[in-house]
N, C-alpha and C. Protein backbone atom coordinates (compact mmCIF):
# COMPACT_ATOMS: atom_id res chain seq x y z
N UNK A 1 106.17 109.04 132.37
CA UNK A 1 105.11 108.11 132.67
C UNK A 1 105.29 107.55 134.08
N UNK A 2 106.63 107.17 134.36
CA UNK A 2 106.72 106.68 135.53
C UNK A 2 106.58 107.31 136.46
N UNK A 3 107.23 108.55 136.86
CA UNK A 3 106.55 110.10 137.61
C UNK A 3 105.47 110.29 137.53
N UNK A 4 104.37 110.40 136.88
CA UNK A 4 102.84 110.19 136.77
C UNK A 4 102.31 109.17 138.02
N UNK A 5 102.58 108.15 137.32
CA UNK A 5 102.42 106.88 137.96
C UNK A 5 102.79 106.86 139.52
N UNK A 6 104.28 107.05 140.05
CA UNK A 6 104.08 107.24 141.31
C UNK A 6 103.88 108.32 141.98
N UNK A 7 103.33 109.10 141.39
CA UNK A 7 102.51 110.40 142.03
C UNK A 7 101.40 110.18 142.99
N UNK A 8 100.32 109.59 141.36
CA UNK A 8 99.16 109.19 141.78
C UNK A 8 99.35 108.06 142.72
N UNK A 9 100.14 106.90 142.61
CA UNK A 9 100.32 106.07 143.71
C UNK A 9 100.60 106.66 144.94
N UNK A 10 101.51 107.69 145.03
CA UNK A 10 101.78 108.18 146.50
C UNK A 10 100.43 109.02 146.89
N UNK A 11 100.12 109.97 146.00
CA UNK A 11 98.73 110.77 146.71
C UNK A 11 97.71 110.14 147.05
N UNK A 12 97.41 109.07 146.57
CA UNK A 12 96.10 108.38 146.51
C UNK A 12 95.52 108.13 147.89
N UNK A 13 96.63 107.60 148.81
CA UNK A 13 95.60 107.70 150.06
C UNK A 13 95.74 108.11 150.87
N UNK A 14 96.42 109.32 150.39
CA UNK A 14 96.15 110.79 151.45
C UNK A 14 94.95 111.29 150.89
N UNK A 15 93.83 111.28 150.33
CA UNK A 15 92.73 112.11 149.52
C UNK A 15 91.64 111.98 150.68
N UNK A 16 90.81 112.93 150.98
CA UNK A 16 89.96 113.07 151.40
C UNK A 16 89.14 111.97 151.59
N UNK A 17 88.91 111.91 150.74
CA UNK A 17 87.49 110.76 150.11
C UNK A 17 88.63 109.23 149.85
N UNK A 18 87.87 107.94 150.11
CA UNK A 18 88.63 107.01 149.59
C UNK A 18 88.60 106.90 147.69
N UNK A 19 89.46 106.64 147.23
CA UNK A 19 89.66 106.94 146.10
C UNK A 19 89.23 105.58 144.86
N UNK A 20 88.82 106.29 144.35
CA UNK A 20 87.77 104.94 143.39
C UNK A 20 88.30 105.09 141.97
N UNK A 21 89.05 105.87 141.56
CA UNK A 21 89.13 105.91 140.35
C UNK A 21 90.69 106.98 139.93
N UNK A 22 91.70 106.85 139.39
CA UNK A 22 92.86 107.57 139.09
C UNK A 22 93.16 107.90 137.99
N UNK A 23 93.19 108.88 137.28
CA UNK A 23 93.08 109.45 136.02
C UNK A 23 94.80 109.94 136.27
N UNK A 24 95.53 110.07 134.86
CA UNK A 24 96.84 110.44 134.40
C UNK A 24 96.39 111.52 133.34
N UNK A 25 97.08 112.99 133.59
CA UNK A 25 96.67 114.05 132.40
C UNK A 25 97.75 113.78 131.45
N UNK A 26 97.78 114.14 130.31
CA UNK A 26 99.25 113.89 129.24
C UNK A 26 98.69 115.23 128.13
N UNK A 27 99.84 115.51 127.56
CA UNK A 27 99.09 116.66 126.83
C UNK A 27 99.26 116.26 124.98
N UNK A 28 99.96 115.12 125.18
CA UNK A 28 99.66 113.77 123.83
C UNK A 28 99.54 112.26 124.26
N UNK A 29 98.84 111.28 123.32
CA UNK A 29 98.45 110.68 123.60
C UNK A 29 100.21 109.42 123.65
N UNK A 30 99.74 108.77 125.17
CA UNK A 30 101.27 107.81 125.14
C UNK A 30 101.53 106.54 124.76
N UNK A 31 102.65 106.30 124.19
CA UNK A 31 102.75 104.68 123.48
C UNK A 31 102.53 104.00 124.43
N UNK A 32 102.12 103.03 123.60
CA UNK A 32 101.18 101.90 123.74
C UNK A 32 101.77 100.97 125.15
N UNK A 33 103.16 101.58 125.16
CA UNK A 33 103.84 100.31 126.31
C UNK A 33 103.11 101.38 127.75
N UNK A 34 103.05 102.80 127.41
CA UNK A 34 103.09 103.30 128.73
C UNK A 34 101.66 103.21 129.14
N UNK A 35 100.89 103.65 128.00
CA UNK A 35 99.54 102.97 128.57
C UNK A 35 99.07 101.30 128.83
N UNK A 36 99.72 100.56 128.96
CA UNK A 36 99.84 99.37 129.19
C UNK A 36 100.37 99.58 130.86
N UNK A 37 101.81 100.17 131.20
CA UNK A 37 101.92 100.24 132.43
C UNK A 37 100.84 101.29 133.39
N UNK A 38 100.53 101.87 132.84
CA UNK A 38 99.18 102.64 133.61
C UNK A 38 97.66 101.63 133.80
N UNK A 39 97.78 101.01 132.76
CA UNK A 39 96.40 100.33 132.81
C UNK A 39 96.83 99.26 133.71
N UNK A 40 97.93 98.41 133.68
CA UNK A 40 98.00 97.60 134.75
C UNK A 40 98.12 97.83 135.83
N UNK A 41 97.99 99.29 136.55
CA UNK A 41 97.55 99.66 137.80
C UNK A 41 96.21 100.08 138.17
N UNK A 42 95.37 100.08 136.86
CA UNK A 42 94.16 100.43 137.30
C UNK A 42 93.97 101.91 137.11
N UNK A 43 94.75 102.76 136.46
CA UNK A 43 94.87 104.04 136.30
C UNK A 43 94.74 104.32 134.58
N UNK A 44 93.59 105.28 134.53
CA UNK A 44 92.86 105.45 133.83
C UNK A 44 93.99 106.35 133.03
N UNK A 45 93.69 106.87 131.56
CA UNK A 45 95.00 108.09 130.82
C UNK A 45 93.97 108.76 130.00
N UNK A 46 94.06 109.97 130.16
CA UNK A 46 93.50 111.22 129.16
C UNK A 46 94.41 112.03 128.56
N UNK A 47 94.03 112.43 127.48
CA UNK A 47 95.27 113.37 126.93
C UNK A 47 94.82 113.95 125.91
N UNK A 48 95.58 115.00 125.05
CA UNK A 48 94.79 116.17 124.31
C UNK A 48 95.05 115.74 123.07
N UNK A 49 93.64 115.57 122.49
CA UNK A 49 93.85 115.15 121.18
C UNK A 49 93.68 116.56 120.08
N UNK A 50 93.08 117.36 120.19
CA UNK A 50 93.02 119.05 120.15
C UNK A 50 92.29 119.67 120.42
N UNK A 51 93.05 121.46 120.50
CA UNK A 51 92.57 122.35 121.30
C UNK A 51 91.25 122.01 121.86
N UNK A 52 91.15 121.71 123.27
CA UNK A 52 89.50 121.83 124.09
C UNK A 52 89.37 120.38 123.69
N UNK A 53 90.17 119.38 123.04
CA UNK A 53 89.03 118.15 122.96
C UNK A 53 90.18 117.24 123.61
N UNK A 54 90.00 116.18 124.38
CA UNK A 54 90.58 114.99 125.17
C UNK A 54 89.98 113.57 124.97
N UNK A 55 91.03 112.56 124.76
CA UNK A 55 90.07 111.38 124.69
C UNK A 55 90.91 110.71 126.01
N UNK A 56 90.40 109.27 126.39
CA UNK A 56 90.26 108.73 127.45
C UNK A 56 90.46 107.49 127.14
N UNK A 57 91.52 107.01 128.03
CA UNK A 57 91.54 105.47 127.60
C UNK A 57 91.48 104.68 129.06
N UNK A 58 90.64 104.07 129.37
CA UNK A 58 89.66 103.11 130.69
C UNK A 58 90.93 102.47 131.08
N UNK A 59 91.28 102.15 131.95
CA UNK A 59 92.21 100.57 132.94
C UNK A 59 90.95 100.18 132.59
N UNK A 60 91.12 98.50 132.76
CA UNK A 60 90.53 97.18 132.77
C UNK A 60 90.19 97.36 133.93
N UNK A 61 88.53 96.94 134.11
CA UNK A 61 88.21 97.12 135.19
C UNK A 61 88.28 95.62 136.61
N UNK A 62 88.88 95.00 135.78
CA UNK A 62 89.71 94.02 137.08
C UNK A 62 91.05 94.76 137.72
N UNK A 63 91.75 95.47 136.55
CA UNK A 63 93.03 95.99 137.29
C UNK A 63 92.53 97.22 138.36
N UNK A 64 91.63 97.78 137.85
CA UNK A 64 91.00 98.86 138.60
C UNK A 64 90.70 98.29 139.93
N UNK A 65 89.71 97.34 140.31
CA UNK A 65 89.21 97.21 141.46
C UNK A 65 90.56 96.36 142.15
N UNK A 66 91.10 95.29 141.31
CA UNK A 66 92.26 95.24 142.48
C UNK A 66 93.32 95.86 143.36
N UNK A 67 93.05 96.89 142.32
CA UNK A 67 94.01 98.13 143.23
C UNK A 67 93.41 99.36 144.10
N UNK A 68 92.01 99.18 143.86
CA UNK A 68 91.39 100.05 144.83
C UNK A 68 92.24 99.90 146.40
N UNK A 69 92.08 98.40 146.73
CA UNK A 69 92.86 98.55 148.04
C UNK A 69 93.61 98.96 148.35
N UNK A 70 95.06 99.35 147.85
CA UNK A 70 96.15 99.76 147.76
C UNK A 70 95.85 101.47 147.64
N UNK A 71 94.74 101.93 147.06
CA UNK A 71 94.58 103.06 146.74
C UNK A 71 94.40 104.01 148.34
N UNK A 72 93.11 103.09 148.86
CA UNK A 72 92.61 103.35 150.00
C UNK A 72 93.55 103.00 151.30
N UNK A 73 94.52 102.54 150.89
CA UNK A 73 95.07 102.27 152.34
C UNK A 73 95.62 103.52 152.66
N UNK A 74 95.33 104.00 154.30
CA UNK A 74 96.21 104.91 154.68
C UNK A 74 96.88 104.38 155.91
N UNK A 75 98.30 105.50 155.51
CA UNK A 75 99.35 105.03 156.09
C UNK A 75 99.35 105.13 157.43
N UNK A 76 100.11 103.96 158.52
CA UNK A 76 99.81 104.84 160.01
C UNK A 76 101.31 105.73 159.73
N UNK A 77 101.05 106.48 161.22
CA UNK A 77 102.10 107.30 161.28
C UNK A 77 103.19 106.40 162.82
């Protein structure tokens, strides 16, 4: 979870586009503490509930937009 997490934190504002929204793939769905630490960054979690089907669990969309900034910042060199 935590590797997830600072993945998407490190890629985020190297992306093309400024980044509005961060999704985590999982290939089962994660306890409740880890989706708690994902949602309090504003990072959304999907994961395979079976073959071909995925459900989705939202960040709070206050944690979401407060971290947009952080998302969008790029780094100087």
């Amino acid at each position: 979870m935590r590797e997830a997490l600072a993945q998407l934190l490190d890629y985020a504002p190297h992306t093309p586009e400024p980044a509005v929204r961060l999704t985590a793939l999982f290939p089962t769905r994660p306890a409740d503490q880890d989706l708690a630490l994902l949602h309090c960054y504003g990072i959304y979690c999907v994961y395979r509930t079976h073959p071909l089907t995925f459900d989705r669990t939202p960040a709070p969309q206050e944690a979401r937009a407060s971290m947009m900034p952080l998302w969008q910042q790029r780094q100087q060199n």
